[in-house]
Every structure is written in structure tokens, then in C-alpha cells.
C-alpha atoms as a PDB file:
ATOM      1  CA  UNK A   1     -39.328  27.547  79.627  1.00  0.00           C
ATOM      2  CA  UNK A   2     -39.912  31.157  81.060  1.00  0.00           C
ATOM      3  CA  UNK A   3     -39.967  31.241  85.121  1.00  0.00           C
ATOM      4  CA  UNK A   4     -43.080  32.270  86.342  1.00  0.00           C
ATOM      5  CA  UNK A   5     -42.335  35.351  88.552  1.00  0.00           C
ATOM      6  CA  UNK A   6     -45.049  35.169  91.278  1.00  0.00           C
ATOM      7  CA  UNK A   7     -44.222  38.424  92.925  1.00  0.00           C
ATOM      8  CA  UNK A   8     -44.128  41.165  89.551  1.00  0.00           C
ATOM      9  CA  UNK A   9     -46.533  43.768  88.848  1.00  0.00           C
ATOM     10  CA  UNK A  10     -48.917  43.812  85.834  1.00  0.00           C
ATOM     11  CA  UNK A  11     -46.746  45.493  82.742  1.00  0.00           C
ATOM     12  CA  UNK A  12     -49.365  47.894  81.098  1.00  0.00           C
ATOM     13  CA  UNK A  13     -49.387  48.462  77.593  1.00  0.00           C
ATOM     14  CA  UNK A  14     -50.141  52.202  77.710  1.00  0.00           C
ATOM     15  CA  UNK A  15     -48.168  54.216  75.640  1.00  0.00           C
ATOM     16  CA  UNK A  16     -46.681  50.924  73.555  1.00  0.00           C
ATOM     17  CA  UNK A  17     -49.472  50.702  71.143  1.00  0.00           C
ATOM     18  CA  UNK A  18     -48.910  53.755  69.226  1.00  0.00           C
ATOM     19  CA  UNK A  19     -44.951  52.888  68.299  1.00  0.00           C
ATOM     20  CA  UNK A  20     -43.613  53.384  65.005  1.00  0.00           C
ATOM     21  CA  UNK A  21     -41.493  50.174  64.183  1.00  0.00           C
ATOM     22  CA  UNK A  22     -38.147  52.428  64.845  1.00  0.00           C
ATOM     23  CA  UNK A  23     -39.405  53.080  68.063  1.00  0.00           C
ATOM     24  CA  UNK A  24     -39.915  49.302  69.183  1.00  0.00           C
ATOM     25  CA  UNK A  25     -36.616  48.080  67.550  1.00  0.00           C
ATOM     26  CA  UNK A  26     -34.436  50.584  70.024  1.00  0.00           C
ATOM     27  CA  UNK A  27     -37.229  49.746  72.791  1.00  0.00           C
ATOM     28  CA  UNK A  28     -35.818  46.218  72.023  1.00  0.00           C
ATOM     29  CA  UNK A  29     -32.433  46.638  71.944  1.00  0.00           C
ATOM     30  CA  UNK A  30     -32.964  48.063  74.973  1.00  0.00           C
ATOM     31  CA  UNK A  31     -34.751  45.429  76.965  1.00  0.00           C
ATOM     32  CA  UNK A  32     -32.576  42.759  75.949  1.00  0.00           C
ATOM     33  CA  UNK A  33     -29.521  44.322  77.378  1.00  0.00           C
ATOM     34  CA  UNK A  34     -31.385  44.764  80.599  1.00  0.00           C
ATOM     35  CA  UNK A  35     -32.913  41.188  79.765  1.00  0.00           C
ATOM     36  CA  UNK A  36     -28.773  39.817  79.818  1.00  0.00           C
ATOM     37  CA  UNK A  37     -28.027  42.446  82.333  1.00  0.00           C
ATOM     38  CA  UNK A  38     -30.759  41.149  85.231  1.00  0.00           C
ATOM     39  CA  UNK A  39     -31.953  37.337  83.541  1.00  0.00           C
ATOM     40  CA  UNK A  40     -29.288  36.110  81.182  1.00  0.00           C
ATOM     41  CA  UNK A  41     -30.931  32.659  81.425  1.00  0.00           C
ATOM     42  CA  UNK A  42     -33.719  34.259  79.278  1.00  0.00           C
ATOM     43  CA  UNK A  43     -31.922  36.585  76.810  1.00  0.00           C
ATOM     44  CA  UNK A  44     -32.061  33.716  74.150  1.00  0.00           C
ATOM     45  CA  UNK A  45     -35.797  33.343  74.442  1.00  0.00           C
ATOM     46  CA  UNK A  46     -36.557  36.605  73.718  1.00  0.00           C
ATOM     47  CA  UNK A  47     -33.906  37.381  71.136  1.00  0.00           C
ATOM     48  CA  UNK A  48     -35.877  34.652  69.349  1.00  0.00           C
ATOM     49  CA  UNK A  49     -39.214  36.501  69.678  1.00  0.00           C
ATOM     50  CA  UNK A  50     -37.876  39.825  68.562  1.00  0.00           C
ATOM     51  CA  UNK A  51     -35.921  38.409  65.876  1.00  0.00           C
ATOM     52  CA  UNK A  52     -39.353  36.197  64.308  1.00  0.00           C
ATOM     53  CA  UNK A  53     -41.517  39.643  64.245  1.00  0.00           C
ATOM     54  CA  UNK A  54     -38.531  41.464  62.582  1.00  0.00           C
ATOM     55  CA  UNK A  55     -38.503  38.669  59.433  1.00  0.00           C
ATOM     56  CA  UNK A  56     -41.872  38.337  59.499  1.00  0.00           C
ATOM     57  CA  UNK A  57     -43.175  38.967  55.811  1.00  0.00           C
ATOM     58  CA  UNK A  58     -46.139  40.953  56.603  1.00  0.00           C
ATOM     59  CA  UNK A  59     -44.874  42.821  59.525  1.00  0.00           C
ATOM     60  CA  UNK A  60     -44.883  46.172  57.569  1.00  0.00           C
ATOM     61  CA  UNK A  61     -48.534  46.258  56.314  1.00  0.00           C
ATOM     62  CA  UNK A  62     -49.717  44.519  59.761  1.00  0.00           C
ATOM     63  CA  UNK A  63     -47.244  46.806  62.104  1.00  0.00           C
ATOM     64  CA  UNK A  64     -50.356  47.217  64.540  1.00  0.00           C
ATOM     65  CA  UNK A  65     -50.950  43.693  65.010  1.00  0.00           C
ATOM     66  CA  UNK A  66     -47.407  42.780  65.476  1.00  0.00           C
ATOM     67  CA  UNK A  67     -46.852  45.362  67.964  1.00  0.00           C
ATOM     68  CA  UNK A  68     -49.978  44.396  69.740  1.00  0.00           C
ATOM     69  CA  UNK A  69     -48.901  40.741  69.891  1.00  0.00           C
ATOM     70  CA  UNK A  70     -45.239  41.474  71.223  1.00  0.00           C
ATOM     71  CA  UNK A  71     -46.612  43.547  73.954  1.00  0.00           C
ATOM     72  CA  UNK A  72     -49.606  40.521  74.980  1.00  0.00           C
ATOM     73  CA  UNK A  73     -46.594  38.049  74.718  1.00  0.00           C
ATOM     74  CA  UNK A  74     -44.254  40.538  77.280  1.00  0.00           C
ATOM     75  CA  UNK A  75     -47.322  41.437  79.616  1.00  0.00           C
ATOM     76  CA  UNK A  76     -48.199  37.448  79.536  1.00  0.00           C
ATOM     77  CA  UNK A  77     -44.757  36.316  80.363  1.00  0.00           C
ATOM     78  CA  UNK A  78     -44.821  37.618  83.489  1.00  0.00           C
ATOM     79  CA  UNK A  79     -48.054  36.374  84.736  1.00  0.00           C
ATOM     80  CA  UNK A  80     -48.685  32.918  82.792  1.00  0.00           C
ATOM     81  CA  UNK A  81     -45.444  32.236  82.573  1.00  0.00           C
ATOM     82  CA  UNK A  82     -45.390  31.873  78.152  1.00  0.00           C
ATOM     83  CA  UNK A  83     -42.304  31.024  76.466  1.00  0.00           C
ATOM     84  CA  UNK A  84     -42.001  34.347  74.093  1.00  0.00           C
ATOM     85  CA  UNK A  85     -39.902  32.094  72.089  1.00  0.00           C
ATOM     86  CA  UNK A  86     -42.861  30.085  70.542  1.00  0.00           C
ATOM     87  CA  UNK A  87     -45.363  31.791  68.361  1.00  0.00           C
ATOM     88  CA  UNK A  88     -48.318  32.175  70.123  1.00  0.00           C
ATOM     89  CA  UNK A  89     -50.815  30.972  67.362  1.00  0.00           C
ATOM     90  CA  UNK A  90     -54.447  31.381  70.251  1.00  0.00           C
ATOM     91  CA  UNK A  91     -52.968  34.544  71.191  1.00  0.00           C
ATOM     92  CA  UNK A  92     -51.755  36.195  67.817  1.00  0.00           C
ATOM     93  CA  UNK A  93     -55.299  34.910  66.485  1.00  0.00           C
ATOM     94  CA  UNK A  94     -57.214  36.779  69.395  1.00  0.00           C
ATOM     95  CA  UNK A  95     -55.533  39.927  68.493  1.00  0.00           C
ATOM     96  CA  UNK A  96     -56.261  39.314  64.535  1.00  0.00           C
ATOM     97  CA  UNK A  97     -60.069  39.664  65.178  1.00  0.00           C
END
């Protein structure tokens, strides 16, 4: 399970919403070297999370969505403490609506 970090700022989602899916996948790539770099404890969590959305079958036609729920799950891991590993079913259904 994802440590809760008591003492992290809110992430904000400004300026992630609008990201082509080329643009998230070196975003990624990115934050999981930092994510082995700084908490290697969690790299395999989230390496699980990027790696569902990329197989996911409807990923291209619902790129919005998908976005929007990786971003919820990143912002949420910090202050609920989520593991981004498991599909969020309450959250990925909030954003559907």
C-alpha cells in the first residue's frame, strides 16, 4: 500500500488536462525515473497504473477520461493515501459522469 505523506502539498492538475497521449507517456517516463530515483519502494505500483491505461482498449476514443483519471489517482495518492495500482472503479466512475 501507498504511504500516506502527511506533510506534501496539493498536486494541481492545471495544465495536465489538455495532454495529447504523447505528451503523458514521456510525462510518465519521466516520473517514474524520479518515482525509482526518490521512492523505489513505489516504482512497481505505479508502473502498474501507467501500464493498465496504456492497454486499456478504449483509451484512444476516451483519451480525456483516462487522462483525467490518472491525474485524480496521482493528486489522491498523496493525500488519501490510494494504491494507484488498483483501478479505482468510485473514482474512474465519478469522472465518467
Amino acid at each position: 500500500m501507498v504511504k500516506l505523506r502527511t506533510k506534501s502539498k496539493l498536486l494541481s492538475p492545471n495544465g495536465e488536462l489538455d495532454m495529447t497521449f504523447d505528451k503523458w507517456h514521456q510525462a510518465c517516463q519521466r516520473l517514474l525515473k524520479l518515482i525509482k530515483q526518490y521512492h523505489p519502494e513505489e516504482l512497481t505500483l505505479w508502473q502498474t497504473h501507467y501500464t493498465s491505461i496504456m492497454v486499456k482498449e478504449t483509451q484512444g476514443e476516451n483519451w480525456l477520461l483516462w487522462l483525467s483519471y490518472d491525474t485524480e489517482v496521482r493528486c489522491r495518492s498523496v493525500t488519501v493515501g490510494l494504491d494507484p495500482s488498483q483501478f479505482q472503479k468510485k473514482l474512474f466512475d465519478d469522472l465518467y459522469i
